[in-house]
Protein backbone atom coordinates (compact mmCIF):
# COMPACT_ATOMS: atom_id res chain seq x y z
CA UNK A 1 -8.91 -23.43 -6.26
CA UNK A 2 -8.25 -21.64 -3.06
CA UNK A 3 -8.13 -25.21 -0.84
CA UNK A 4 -5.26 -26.42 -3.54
CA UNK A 5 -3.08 -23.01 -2.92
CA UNK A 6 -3.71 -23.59 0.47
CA UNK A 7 -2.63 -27.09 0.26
CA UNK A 8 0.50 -26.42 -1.68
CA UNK A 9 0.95 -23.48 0.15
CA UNK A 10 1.20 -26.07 3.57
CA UNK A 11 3.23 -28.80 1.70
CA UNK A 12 5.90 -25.91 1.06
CA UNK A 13 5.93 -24.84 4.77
CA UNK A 14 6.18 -28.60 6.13
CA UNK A 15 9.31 -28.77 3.41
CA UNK A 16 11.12 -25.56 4.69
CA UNK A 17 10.14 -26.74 8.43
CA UNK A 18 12.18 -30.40 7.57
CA UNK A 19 14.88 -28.70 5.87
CA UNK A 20 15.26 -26.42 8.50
CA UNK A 21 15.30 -28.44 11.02
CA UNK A 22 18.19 -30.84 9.56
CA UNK A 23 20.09 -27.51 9.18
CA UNK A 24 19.62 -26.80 12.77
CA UNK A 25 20.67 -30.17 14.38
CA UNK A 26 24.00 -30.22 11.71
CA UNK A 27 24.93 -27.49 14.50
CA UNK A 28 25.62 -29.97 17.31
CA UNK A 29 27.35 -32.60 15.76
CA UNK A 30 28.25 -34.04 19.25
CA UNK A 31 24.58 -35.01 20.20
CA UNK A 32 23.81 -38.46 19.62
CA UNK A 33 21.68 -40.00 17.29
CA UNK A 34 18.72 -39.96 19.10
CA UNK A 35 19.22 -36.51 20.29
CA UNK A 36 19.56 -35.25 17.21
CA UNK A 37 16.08 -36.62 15.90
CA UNK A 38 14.84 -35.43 19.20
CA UNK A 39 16.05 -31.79 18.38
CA UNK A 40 14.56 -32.46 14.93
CA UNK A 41 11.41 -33.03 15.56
CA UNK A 42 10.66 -30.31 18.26
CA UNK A 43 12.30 -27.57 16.13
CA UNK A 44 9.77 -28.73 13.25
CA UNK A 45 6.83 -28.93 15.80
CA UNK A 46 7.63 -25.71 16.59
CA UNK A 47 8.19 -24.30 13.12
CA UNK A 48 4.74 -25.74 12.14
CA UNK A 49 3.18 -24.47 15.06
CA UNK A 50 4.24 -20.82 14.57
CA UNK A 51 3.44 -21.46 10.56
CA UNK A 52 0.02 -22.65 11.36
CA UNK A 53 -0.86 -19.29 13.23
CA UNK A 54 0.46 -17.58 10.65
CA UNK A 55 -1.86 -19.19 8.22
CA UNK A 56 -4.81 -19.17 10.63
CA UNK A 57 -4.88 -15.78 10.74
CA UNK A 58 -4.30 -14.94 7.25
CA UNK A 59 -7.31 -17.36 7.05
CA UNK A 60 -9.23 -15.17 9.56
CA UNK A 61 -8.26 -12.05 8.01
CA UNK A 62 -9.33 -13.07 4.65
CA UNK A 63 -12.63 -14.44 5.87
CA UNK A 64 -12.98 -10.72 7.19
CA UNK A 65 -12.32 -8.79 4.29
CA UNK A 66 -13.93 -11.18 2.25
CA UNK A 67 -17.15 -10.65 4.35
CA UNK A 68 -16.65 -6.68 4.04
CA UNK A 69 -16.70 -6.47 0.51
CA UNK A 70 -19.64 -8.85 0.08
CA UNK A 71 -21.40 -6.81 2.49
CA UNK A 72 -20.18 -3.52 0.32
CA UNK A 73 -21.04 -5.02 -3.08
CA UNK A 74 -24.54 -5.72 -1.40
CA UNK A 75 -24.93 -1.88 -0.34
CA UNK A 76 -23.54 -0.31 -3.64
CA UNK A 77 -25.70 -3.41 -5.58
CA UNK A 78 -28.77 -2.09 -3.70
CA UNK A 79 -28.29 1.75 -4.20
CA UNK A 80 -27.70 1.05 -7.65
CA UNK A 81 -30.87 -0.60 -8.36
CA UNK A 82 -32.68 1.99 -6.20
CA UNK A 83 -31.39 4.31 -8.42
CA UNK A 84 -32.48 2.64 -11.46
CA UNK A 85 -35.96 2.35 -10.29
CA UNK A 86 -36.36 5.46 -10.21
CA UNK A 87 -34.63 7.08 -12.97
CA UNK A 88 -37.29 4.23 -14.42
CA UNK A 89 -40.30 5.71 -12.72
CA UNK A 90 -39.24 9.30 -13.32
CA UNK A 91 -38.87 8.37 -16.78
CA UNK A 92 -42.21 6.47 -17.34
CA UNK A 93 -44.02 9.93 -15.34
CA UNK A 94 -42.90 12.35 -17.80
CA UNK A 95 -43.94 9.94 -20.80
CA UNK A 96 -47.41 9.70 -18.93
CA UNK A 97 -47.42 13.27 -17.76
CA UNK A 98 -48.63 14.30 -22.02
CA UNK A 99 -51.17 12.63 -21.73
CA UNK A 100 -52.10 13.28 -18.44
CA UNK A 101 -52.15 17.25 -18.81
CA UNK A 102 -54.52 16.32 -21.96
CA UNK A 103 -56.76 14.35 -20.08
């Protein structure tokens, strides 16, 4: 699921990089032809660069709080069953513990 948002996500950004870049050379309508695919292109290649490090490190920080919360579901997960065991054990004592102070 995530790899198709991320693809979309990408698709979108290459879009807005190509329209903005056609907006940007419609500014210098004296350049020639070549120039003005020339402009084109580096103003994308730069717009994708800068998008890419955007989405890298949203990546990175997602990766990050990802890890914290599986490593916080993992603590809580284990006090919780520590707990359990012995609300368990206390329990099972003080059924035994009749029978025990008859014995």
């Amino acid at each position: 699921m995530f790899r198709l948002e991320g693809y979309l996500a990408w698709e979108a950004e290459v879009a807005a990089a190509r329209r903005e870049a056609a907006g940007f050379v419609e500014r210098f309508p004296w350049l020639s032809t070549g120039q003005r695919e020339a402009v084109r292109e580096a103003y994308e290649a730069e717009r994708l660069g800068f998008a890419e490090g955007v989405f890298e490190r949203a990546a990175k920080r997602s990766r990050g709080v990802a890890e914290f919360y599986r490593r916080r579901c993992l603590t809580i997960c284990t006090r919780w069953a520590g707990a359990c065991v012995a609300v368990m054990a206390g329990t099972a004592l003080l059924a035994a513990l009749p029978v025990l102070l008859r014995g």
